[in-house]
N, C-alpha and C. Protein backbone atom coordinates (compact mmCIF):
# COMPACT_ATOMS: atom_id res chain seq x y z
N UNK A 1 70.81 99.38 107.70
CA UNK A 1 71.60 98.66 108.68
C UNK A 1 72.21 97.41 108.07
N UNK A 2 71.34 96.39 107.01
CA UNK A 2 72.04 95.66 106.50
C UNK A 2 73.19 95.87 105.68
N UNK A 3 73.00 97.08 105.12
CA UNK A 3 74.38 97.12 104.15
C UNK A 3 75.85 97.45 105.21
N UNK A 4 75.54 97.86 105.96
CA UNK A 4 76.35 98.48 107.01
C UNK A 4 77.20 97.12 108.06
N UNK A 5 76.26 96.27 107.79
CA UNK A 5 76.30 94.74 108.53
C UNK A 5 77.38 94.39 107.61
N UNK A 6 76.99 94.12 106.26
CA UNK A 6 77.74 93.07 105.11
C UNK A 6 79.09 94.31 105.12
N UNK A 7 79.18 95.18 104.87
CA UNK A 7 80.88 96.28 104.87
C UNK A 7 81.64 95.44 105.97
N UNK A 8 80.62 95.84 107.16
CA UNK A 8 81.70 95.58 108.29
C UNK A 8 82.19 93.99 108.11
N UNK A 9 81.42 92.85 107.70
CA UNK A 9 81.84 91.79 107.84
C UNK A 9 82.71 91.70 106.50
N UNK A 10 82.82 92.32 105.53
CA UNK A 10 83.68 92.23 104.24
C UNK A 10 84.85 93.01 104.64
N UNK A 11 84.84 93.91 105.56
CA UNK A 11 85.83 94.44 106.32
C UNK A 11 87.09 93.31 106.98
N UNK A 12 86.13 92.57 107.96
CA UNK A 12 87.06 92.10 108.84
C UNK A 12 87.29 90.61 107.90
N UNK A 13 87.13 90.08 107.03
CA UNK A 13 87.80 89.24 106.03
C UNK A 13 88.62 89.27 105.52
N UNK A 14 88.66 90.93 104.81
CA UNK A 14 89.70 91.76 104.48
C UNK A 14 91.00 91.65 105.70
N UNK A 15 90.60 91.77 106.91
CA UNK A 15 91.75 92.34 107.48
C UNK A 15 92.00 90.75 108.09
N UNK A 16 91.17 89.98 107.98
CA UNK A 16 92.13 88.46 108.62
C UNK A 16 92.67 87.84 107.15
N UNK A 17 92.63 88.27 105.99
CA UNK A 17 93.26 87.90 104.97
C UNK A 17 94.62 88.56 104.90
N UNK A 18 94.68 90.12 105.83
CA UNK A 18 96.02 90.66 105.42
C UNK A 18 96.91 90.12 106.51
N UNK A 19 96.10 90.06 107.75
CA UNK A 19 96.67 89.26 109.01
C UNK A 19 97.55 88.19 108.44
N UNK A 20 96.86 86.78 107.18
CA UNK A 20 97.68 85.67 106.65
C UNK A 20 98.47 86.31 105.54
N UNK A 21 99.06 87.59 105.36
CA UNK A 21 99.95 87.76 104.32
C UNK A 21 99.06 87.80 102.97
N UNK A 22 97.56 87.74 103.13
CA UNK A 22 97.03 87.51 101.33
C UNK A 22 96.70 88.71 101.36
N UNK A 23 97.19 89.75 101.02
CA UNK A 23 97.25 91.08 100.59
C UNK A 23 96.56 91.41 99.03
N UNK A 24 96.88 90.24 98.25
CA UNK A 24 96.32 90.59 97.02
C UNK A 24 94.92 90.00 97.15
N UNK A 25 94.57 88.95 97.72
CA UNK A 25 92.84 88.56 97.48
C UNK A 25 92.13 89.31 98.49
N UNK A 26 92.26 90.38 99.81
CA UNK A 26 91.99 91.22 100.63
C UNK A 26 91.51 92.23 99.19
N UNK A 27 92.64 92.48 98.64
CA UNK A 27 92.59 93.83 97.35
C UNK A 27 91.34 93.54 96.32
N UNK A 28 91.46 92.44 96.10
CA UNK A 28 90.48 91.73 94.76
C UNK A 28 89.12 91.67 96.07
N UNK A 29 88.65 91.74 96.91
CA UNK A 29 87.73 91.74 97.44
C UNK A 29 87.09 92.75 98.01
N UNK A 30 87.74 94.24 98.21
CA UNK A 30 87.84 95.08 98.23
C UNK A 30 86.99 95.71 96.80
N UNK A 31 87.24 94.73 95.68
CA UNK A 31 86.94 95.52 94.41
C UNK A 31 85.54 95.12 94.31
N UNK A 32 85.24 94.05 95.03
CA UNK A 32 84.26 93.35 94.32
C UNK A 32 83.06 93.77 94.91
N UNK A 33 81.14 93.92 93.77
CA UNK A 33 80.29 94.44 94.47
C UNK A 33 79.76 93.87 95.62
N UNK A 34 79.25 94.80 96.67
CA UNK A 34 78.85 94.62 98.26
C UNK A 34 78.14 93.38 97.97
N UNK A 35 77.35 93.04 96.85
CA UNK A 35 76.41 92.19 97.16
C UNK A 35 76.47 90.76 96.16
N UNK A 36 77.95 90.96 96.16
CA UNK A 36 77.80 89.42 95.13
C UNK A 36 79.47 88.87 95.97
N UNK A 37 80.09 89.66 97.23
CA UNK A 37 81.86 89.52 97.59
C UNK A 37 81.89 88.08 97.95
N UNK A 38 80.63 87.57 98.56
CA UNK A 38 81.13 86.55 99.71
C UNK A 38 80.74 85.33 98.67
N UNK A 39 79.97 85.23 97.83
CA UNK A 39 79.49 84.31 96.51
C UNK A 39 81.03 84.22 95.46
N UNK A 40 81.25 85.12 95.33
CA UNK A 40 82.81 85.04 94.04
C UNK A 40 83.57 84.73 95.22
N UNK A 41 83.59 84.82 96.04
CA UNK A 41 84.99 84.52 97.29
C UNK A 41 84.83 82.77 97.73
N UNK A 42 83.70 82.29 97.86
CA UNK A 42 83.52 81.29 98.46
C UNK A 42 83.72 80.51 96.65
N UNK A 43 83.12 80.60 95.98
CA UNK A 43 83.75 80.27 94.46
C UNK A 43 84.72 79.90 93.98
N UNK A 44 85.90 81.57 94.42
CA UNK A 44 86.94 81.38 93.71
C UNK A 44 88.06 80.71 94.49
N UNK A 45 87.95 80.88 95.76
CA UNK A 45 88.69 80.38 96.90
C UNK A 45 89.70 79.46 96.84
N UNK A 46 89.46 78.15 96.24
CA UNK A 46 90.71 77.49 95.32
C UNK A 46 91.36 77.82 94.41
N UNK A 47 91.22 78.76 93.46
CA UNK A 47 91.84 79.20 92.39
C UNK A 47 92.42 80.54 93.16
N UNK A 48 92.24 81.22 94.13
CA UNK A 48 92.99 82.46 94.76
C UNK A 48 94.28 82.08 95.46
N UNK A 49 93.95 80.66 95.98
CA UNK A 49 94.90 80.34 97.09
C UNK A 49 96.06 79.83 96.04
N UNK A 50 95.76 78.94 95.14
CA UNK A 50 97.16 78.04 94.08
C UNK A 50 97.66 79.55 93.82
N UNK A 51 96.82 80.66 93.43
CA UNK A 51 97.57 81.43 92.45
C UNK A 51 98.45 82.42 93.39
N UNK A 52 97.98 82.46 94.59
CA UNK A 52 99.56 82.91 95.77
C UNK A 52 100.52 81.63 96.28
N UNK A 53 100.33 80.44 95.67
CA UNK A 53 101.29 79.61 96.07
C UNK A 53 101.11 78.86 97.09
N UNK A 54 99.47 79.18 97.84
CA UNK A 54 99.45 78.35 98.90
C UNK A 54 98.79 76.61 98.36
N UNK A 55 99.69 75.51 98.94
CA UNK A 55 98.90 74.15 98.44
C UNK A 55 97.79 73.99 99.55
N UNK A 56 96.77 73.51 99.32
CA UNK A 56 95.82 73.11 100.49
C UNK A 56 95.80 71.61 100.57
């Protein structure tokens, strides 16, 4: 049930990332393993956003 928990919530990240147009870090998260997505995401998160052009 937990792994089934973490999909669905790597799911809907995925889809409020494509909701803001970030189609490519939805993709790169998609790639990444079930159990390390939300650790490299919360990580890389500044370096994903400059490299689509968004300033924060």
């Amino acid at each position: 049930m937990l792994a089934a928990e973490l999909l669905c919530e790597k799911e809907q990240v995925m889809l409020k990332l494509q909701d803001m147009g970030l189609d490519q870090i939805a993709n790169w998260i998609n790639e990444l393993p079930e159990n390390k997505w939300k650790e490299m995401f919360v990580l890389h998160w500044p370096t994903l956003i400059r490299e689509c052009g968004i300033r924060a």
